[in-house]
PDB file of N, CA and C in Angstrom:
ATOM      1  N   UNK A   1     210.032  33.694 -66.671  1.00  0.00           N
ATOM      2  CA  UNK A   1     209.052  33.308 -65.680  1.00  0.00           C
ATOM      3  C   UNK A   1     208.514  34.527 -64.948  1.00  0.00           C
ATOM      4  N   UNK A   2     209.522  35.512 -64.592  1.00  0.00           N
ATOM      5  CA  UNK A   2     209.103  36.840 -63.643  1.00  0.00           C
ATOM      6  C   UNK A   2     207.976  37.448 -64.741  1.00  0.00           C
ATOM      7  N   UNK A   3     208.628  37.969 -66.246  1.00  0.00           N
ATOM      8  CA  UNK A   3     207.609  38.277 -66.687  1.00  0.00           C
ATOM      9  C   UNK A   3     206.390  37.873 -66.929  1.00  0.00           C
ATOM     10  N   UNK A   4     205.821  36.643 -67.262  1.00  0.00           N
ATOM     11  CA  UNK A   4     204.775  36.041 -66.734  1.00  0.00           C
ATOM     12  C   UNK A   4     204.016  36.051 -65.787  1.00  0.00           C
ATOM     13  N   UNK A   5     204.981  36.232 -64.886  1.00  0.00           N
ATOM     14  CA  UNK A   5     203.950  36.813 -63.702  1.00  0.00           C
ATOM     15  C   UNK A   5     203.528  38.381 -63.401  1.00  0.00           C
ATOM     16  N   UNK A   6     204.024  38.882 -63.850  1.00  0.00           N
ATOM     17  CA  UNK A   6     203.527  40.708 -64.243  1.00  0.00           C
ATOM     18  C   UNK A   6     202.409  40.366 -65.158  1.00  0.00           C
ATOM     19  N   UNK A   7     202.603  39.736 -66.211  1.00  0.00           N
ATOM     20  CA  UNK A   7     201.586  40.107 -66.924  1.00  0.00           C
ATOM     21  C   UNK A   7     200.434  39.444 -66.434  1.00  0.00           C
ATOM     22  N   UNK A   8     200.619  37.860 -65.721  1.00  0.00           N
ATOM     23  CA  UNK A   8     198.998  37.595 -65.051  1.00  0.00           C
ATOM     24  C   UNK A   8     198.535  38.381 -63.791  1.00  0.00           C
ATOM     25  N   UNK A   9     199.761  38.678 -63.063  1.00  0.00           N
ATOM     26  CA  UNK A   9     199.186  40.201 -62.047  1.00  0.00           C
ATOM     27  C   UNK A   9     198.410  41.314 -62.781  1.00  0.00           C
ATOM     28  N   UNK A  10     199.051  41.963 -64.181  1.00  0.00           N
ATOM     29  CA  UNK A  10     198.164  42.973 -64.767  1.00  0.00           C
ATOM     30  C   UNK A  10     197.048  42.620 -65.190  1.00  0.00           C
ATOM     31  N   UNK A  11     196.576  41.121 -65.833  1.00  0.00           N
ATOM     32  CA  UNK A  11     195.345  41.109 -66.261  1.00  0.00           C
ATOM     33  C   UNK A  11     194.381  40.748 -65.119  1.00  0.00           C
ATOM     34  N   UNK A  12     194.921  40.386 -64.092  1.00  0.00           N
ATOM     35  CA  UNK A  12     193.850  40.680 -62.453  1.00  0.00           C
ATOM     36  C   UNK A  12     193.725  41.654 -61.858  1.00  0.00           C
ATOM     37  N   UNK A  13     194.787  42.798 -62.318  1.00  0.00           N
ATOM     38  CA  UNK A  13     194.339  43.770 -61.623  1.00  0.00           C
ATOM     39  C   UNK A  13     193.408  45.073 -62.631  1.00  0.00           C
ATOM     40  N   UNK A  14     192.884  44.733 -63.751  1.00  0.00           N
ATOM     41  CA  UNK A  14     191.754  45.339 -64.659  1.00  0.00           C
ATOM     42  C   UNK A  14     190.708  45.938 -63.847  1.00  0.00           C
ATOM     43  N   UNK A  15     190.417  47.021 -64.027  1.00  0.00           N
ATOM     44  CA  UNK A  15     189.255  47.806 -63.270  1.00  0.00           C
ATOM     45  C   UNK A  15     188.377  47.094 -62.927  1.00  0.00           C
ATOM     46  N   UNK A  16     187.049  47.105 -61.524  1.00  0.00           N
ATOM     47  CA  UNK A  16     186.269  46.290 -61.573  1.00  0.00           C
ATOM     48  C   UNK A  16     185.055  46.872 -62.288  1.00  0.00           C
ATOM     49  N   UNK A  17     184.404  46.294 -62.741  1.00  0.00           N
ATOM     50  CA  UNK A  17     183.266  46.521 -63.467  1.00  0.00           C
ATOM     51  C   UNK A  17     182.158  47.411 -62.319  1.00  0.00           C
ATOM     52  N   UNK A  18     181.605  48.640 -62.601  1.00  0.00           N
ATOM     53  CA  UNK A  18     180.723  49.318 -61.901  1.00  0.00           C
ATOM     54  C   UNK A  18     179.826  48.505 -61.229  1.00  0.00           C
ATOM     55  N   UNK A  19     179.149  48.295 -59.845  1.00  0.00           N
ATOM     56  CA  UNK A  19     177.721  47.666 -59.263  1.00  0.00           C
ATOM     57  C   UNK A  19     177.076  49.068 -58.885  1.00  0.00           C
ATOM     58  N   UNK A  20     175.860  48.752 -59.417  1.00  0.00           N
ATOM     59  CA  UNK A  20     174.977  49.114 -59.179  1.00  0.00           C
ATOM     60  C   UNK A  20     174.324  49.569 -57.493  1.00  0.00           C
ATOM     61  N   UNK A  21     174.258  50.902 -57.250  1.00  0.00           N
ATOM     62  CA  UNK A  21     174.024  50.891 -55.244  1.00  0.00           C
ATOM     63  C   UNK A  21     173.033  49.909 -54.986  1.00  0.00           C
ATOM     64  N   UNK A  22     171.903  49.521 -55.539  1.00  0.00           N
ATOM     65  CA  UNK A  22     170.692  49.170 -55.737  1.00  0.00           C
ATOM     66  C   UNK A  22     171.438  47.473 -54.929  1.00  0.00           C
ATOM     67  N   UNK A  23     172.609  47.250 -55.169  1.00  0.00           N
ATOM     68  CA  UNK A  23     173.458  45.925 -54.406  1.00  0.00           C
ATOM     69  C   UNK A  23     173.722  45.426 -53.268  1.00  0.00           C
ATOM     70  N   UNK A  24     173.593  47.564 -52.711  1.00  0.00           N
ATOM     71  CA  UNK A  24     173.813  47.899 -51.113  1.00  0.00           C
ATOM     72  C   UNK A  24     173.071  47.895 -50.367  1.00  0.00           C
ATOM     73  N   UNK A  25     172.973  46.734 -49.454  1.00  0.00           N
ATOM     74  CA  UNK A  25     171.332  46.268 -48.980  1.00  0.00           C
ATOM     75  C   UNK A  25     172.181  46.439 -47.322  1.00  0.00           C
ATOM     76  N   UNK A  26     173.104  47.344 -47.213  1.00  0.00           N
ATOM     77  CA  UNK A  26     173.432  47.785 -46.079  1.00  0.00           C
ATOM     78  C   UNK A  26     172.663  49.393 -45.958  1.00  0.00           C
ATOM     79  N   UNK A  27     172.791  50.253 -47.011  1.00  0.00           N
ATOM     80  CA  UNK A  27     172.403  51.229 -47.356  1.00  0.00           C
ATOM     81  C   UNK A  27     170.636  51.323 -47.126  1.00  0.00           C
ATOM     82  N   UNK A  28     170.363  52.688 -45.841  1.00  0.00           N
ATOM     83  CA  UNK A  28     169.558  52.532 -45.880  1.00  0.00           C
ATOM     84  C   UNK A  28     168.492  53.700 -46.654  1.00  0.00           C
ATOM     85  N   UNK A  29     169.014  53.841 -47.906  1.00  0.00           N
ATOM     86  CA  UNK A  29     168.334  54.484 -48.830  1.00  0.00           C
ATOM     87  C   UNK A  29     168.192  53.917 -49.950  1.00  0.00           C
ATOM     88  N   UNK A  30     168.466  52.882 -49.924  1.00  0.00           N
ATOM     89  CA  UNK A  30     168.501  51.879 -51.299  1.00  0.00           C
ATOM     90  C   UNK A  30     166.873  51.758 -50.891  1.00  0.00           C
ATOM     91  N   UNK A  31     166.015  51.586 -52.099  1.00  0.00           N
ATOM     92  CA  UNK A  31     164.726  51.213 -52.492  1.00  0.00           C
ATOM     93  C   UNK A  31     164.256  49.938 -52.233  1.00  0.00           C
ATOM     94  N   UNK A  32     165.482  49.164 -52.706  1.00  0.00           N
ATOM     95  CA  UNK A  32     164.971  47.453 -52.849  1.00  0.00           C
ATOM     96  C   UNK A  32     165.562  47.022 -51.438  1.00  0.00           C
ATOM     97  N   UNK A  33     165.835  47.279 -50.453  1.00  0.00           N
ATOM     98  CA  UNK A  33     166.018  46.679 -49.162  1.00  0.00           C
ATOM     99  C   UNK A  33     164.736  46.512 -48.451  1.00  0.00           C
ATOM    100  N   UNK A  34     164.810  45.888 -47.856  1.00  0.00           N
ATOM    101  CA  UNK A  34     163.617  45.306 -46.771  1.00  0.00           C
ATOM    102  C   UNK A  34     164.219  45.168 -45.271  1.00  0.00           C
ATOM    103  N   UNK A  35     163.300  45.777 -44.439  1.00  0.00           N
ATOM    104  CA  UNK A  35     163.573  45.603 -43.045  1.00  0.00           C
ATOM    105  C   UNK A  35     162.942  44.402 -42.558  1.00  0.00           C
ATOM    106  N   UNK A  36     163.557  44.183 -41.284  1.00  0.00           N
ATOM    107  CA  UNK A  36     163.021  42.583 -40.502  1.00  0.00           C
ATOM    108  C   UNK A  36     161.479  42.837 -40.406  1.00  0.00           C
ATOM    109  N   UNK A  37     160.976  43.870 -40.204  1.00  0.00           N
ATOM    110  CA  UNK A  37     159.441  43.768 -40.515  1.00  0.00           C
ATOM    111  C   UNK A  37     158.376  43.904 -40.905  1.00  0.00           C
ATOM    112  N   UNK A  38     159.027  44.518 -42.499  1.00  0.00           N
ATOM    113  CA  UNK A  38     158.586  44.106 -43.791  1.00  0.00           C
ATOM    114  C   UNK A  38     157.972  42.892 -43.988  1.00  0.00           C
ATOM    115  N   UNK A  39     156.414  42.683 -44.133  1.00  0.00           N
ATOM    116  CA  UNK A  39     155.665  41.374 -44.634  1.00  0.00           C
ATOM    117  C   UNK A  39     154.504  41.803 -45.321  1.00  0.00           C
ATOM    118  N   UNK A  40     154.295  40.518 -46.288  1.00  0.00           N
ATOM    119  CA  UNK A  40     152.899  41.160 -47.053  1.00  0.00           C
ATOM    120  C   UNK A  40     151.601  41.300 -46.363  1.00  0.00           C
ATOM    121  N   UNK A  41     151.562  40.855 -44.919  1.00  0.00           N
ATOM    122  CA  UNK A  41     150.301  41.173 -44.273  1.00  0.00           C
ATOM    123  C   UNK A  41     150.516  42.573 -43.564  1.00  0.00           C
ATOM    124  N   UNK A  42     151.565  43.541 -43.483  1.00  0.00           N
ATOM    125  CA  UNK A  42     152.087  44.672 -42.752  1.00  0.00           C
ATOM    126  C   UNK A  42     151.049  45.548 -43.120  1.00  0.00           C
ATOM    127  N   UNK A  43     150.497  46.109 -42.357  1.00  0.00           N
ATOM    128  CA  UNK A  43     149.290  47.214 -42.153  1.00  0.00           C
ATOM    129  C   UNK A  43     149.808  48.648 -42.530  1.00  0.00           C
ATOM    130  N   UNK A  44     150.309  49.708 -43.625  1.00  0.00           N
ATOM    131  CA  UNK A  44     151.162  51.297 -42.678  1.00  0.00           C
ATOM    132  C   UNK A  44     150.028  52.105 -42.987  1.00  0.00           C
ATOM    133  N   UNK A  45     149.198  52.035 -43.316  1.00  0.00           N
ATOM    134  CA  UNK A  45     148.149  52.837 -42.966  1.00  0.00           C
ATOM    135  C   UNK A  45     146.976  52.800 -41.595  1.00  0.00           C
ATOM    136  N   UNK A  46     146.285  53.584 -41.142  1.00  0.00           N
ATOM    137  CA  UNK A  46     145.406  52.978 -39.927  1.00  0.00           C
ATOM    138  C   UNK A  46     143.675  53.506 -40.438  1.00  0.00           C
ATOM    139  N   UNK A  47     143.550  53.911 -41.515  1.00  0.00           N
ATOM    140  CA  UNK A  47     142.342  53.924 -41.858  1.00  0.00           C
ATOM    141  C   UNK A  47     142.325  53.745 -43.568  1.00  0.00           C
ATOM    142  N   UNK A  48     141.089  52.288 -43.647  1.00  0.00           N
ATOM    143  CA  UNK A  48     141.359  51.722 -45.112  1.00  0.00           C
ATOM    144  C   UNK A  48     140.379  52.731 -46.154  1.00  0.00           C
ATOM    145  N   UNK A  49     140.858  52.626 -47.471  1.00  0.00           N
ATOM    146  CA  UNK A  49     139.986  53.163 -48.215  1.00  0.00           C
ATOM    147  C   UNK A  49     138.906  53.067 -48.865  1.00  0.00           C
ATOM    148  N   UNK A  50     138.548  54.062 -48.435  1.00  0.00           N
ATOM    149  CA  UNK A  50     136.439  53.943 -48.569  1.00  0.00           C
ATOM    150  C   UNK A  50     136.341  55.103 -49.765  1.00  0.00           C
ATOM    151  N   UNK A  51     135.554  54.925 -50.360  1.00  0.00           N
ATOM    152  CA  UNK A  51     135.041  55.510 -51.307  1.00  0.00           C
ATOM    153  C   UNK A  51     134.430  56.895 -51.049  1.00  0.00           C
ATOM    154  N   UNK A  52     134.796  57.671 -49.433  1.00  0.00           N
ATOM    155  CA  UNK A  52     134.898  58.484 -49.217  1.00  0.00           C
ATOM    156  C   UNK A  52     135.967  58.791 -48.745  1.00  0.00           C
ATOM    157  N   UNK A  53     137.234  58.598 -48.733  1.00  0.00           N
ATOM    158  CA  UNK A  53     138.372  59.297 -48.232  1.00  0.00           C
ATOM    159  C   UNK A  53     139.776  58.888 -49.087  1.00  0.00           C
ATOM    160  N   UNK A  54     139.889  59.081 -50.171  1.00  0.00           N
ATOM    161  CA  UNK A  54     140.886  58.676 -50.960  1.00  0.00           C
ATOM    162  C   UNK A  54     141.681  59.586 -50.701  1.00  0.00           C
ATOM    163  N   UNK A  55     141.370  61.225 -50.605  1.00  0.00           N
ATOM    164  CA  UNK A  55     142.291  62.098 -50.297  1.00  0.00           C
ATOM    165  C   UNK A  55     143.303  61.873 -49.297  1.00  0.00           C
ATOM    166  N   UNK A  56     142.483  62.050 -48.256  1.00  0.00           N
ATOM    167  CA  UNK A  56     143.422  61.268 -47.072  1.00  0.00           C
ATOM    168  C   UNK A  56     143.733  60.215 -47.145  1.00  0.00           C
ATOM    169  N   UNK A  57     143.364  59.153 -47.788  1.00  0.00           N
ATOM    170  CA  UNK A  57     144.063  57.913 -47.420  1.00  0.00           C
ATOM    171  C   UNK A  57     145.342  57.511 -48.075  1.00  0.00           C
ATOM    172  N   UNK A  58     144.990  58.805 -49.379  1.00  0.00           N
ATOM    173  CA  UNK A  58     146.238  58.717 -50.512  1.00  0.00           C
ATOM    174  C   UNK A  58     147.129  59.220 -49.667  1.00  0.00           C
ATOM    175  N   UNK A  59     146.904  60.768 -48.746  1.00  0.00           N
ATOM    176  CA  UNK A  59     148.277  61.437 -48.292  1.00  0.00           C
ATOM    177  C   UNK A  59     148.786  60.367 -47.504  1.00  0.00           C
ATOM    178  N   UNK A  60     148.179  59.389 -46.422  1.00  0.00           N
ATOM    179  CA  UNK A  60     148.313  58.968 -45.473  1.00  0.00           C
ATOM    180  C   UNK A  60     149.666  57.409 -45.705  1.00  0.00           C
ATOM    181  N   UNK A  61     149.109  57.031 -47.402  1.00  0.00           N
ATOM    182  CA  UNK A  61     149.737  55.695 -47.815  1.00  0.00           C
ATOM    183  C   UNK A  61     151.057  56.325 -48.468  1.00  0.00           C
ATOM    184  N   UNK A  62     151.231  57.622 -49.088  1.00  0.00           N
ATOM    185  CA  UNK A  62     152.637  58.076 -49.349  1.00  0.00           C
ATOM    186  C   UNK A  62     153.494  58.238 -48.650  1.00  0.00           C
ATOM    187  N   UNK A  63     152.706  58.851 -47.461  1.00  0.00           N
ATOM    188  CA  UNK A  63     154.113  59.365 -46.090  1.00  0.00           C
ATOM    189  C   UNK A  63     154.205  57.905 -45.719  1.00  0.00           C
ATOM    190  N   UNK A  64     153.621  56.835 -45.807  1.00  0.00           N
ATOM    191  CA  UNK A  64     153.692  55.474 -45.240  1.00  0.00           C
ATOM    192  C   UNK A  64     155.397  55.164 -46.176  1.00  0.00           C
ATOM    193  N   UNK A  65     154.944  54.929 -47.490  1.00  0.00           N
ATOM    194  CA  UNK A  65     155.942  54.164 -48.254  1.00  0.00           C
ATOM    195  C   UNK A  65     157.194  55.372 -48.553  1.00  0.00           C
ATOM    196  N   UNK A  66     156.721  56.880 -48.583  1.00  0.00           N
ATOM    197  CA  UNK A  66     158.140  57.504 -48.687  1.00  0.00           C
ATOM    198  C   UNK A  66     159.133  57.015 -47.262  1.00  0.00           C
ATOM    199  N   UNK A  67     158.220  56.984 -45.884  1.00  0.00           N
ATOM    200  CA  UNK A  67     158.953  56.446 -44.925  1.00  0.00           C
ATOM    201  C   UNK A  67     159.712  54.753 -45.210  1.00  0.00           C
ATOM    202  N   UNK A  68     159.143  54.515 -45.547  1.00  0.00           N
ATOM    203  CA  UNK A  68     159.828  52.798 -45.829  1.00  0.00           C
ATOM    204  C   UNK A  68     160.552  53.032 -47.128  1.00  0.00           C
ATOM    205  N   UNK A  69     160.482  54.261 -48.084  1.00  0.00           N
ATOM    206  CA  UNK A  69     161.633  54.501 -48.776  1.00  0.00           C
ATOM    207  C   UNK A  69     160.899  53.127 -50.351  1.00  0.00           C
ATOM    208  N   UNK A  70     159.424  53.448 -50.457  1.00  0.00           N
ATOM    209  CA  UNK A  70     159.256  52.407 -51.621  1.00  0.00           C
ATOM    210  C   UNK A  70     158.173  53.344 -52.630  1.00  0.00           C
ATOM    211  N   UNK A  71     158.237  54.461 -52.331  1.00  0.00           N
ATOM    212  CA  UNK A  71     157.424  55.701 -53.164  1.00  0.00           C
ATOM    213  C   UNK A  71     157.495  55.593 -54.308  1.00  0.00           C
ATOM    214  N   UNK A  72     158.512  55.774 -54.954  1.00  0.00           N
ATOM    215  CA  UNK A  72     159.472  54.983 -55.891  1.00  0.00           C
ATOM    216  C   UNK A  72     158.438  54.035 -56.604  1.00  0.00           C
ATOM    217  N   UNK A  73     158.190  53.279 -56.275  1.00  0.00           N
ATOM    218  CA  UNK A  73     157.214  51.845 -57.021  1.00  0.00           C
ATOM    219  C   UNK A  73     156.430  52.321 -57.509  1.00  0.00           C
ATOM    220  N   UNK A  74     155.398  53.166 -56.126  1.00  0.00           N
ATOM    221  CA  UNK A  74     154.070  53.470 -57.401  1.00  0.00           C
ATOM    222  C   UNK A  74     153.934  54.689 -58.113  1.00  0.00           C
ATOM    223  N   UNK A  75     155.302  55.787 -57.981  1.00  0.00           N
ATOM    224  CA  UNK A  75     155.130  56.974 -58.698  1.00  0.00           C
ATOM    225  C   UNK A  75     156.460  56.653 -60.244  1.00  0.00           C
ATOM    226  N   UNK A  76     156.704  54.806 -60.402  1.00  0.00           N
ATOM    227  CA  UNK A  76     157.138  55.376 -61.643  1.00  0.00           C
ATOM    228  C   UNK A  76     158.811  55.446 -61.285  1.00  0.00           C
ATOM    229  N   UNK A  77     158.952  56.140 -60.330  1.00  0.00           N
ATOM    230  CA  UNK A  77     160.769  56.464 -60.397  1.00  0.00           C
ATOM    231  C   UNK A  77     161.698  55.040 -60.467  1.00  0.00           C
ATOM    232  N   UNK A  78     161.291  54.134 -59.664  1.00  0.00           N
ATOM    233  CA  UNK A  78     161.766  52.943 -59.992  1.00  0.00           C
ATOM    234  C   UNK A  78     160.862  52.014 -60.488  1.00  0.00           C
ATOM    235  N   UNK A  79     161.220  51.920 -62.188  1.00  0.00           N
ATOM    236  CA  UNK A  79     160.694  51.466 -63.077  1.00  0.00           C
ATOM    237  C   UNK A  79     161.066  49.738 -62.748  1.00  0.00           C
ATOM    238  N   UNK A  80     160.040  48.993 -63.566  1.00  0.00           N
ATOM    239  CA  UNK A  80     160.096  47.442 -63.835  1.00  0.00           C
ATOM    240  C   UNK A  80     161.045  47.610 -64.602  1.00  0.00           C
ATOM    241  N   UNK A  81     162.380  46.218 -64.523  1.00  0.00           N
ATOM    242  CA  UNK A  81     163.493  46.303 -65.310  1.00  0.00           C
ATOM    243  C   UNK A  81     162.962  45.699 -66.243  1.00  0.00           C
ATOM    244  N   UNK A  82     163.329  45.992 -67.744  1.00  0.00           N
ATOM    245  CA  UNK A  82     162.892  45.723 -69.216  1.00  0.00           C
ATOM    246  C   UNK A  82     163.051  44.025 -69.343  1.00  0.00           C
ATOM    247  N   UNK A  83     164.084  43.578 -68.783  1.00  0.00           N
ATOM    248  CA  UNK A  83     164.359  42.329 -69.102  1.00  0.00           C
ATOM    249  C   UNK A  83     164.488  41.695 -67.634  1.00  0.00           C
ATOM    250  N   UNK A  84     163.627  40.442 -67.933  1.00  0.00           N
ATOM    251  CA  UNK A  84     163.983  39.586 -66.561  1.00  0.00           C
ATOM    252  C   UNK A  84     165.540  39.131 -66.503  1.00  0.00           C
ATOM    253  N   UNK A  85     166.210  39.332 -67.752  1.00  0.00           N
ATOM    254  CA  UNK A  85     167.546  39.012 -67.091  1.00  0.00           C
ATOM    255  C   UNK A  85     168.417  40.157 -66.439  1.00  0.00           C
ATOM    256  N   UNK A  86     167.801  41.312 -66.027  1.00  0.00           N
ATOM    257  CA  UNK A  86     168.431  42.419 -65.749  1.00  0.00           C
ATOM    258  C   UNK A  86     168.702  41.710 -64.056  1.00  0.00           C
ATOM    259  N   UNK A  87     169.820  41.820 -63.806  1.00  0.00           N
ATOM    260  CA  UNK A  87     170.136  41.403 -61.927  1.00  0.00           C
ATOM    261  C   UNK A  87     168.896  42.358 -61.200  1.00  0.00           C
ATOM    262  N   UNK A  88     168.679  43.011 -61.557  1.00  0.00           N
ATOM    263  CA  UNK A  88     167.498  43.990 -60.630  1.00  0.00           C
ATOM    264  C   UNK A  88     166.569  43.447 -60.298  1.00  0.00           C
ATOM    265  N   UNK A  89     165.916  42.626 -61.550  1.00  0.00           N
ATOM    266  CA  UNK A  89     164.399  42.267 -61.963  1.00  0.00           C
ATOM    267  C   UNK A  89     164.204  41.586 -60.628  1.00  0.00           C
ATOM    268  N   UNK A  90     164.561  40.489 -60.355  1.00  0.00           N
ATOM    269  CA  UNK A  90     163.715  40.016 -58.976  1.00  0.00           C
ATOM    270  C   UNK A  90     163.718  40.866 -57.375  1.00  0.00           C
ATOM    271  N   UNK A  91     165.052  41.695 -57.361  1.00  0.00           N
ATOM    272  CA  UNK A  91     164.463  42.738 -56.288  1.00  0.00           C
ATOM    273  C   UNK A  91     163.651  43.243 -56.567  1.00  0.00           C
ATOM    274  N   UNK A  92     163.323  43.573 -57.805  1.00  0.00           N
ATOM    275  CA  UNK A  92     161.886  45.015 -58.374  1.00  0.00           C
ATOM    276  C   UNK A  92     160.504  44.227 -58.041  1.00  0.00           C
ATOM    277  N   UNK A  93     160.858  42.892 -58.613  1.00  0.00           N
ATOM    278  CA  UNK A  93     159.172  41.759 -58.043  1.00  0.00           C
ATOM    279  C   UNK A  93     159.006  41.710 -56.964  1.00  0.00           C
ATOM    280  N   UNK A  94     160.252  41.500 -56.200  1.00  0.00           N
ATOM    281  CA  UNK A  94     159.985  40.999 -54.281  1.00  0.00           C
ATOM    282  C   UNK A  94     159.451  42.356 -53.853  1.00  0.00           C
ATOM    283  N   UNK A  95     160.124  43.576 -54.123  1.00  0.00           N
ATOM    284  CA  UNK A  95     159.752  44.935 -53.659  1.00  0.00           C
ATOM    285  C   UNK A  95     158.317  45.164 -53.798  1.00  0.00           C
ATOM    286  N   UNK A  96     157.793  44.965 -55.657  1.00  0.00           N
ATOM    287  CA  UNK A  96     156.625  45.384 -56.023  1.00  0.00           C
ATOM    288  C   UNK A  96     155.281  44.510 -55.260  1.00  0.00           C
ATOM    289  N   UNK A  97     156.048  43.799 -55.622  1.00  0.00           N
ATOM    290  CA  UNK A  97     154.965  42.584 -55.024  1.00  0.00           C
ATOM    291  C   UNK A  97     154.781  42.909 -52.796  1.00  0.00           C
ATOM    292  N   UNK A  98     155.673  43.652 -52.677  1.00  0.00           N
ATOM    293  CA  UNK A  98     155.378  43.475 -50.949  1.00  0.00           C
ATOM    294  C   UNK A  98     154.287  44.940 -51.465  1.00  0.00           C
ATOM    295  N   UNK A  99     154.710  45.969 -52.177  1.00  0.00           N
ATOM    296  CA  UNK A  99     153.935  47.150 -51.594  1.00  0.00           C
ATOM    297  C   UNK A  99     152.554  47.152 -52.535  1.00  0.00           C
ATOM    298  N   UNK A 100     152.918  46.031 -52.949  1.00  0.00           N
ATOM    299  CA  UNK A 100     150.967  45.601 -54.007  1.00  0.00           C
ATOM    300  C   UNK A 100     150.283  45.221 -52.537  1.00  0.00           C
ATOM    301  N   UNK A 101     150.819  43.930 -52.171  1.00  0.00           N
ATOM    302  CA  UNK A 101     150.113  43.582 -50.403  1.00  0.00           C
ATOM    303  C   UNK A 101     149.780  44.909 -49.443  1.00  0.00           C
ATOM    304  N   UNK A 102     150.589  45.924 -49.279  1.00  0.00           N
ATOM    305  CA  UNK A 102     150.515  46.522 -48.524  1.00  0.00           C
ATOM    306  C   UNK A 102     149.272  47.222 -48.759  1.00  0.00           C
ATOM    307  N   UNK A 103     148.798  47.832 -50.171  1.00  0.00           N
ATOM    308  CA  UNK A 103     147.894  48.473 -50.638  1.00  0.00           C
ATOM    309  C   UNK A 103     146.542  47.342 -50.602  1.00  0.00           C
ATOM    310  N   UNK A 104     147.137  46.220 -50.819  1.00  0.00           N
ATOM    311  CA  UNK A 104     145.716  45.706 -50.840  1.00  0.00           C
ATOM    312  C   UNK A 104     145.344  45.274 -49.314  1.00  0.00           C
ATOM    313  N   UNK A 105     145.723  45.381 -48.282  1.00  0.00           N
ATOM    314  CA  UNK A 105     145.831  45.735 -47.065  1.00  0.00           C
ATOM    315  C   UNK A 105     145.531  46.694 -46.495  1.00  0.00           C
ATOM    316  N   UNK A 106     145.592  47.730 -47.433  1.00  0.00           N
ATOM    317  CA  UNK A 106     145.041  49.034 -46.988  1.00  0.00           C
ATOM    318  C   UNK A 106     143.780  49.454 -47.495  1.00  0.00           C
ATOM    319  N   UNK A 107     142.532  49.176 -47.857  1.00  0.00           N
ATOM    320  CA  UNK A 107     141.669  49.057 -49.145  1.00  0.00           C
ATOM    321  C   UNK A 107     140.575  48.638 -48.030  1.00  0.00           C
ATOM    322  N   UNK A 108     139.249  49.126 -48.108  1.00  0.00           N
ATOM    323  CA  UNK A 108     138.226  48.394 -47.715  1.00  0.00           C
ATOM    324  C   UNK A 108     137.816  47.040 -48.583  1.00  0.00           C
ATOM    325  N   UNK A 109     136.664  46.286 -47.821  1.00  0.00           N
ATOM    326  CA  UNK A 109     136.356  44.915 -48.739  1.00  0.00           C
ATOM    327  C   UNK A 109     135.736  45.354 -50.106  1.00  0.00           C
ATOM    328  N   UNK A 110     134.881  46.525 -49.887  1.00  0.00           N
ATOM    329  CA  UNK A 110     134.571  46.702 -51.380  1.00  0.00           C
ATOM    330  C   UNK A 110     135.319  47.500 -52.353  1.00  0.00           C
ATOM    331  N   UNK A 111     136.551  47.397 -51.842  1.00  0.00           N
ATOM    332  CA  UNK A 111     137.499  47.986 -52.782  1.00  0.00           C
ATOM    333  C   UNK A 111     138.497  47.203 -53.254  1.00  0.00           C
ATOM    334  N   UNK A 112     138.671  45.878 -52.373  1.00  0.00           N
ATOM    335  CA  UNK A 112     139.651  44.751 -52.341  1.00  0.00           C
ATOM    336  C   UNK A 112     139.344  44.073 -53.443  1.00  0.00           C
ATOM    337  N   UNK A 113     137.980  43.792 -53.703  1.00  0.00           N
ATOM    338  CA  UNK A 113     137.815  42.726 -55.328  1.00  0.00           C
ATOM    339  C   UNK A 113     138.549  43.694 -56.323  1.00  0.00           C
ATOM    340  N   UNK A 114     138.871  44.717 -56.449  1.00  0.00           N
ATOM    341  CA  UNK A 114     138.833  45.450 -58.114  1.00  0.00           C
ATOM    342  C   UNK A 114     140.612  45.283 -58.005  1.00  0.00           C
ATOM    343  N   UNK A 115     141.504  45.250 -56.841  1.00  0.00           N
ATOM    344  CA  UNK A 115     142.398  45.687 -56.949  1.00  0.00           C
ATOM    345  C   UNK A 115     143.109  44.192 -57.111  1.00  0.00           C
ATOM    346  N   UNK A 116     142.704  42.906 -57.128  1.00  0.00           N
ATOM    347  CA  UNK A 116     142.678  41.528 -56.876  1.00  0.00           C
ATOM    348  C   UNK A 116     143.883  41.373 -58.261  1.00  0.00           C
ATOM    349  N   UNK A 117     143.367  41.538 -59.244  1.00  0.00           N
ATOM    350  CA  UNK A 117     144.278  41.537 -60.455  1.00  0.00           C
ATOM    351  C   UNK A 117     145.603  42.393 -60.896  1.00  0.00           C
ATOM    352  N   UNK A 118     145.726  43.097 -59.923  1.00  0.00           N
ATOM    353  CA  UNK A 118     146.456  44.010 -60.071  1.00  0.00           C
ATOM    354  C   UNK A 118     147.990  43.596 -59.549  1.00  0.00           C
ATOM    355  N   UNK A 119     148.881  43.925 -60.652  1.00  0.00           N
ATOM    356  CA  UNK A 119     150.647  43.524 -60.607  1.00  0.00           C
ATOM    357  C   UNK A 119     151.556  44.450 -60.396  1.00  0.00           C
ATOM    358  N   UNK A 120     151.284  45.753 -60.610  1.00  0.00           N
ATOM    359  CA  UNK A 120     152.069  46.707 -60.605  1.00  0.00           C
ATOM    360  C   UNK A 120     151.998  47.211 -59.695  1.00  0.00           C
ATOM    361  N   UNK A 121     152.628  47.942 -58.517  1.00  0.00           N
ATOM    362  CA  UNK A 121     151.948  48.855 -57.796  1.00  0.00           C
ATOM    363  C   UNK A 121     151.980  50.124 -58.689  1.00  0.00           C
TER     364      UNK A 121
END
């Protein structure tokens, strides 16, 4: 009987399987976290883009999202997970999908129709 119980103690105590930081939504350098006032109507730019100021409005929308820590999205570093069954995939949509709003929030009206279709940031 004692031995029996060693051996179901050893097969519970098996390494735990690695998580991913991307889990640590205490962590405030994780990508996929969201603060309490994080919303898709959230403004972080203060002048929208006109077809004369992309320069600035580009520097102005990076220091926005490197500050909120979501730079990441539209330069590529945090890629769309390959498979919707990856545990990531719906933080990567909720994420992508807030800083698509944010941009199309940031956009004059005649810049807002073209960007209408757009999924990726």
């Amino acid at each position: 009987m004692e031995e029996q119980s060693l051996i179901s103690q050893s097969a519970n105590t098996q390494s735990p399987k690695p998580v991913s930081p991307y889990f640590n939504f205490t962590d405030p350098n994780n990508p996929y976290r969201m603060e309490n006032g994080d919303h898709t109507t959230l403004i972080i730019v203060t002048e929208l883009l006109t077809t004369e100021n992309y320069v600035t409005w580009s520097r102005a929308m990076c220091r926005a999202l490197r500050a909120k820590n979501k730079l990441g999205f539209i330069s590529g570093i945090i890629a769309r997970p390959a498979s919707e069954e990856d545990p990531l995939f719906e933080m990567w949509e909720r994420c992508n999908d807030m800083v698509v709003s944010w941009i199309q929030n940031a956009v004059s009206i005649d810049i807002k129709h073209t960007l209408a279709f757009v999924d990726d940031a």
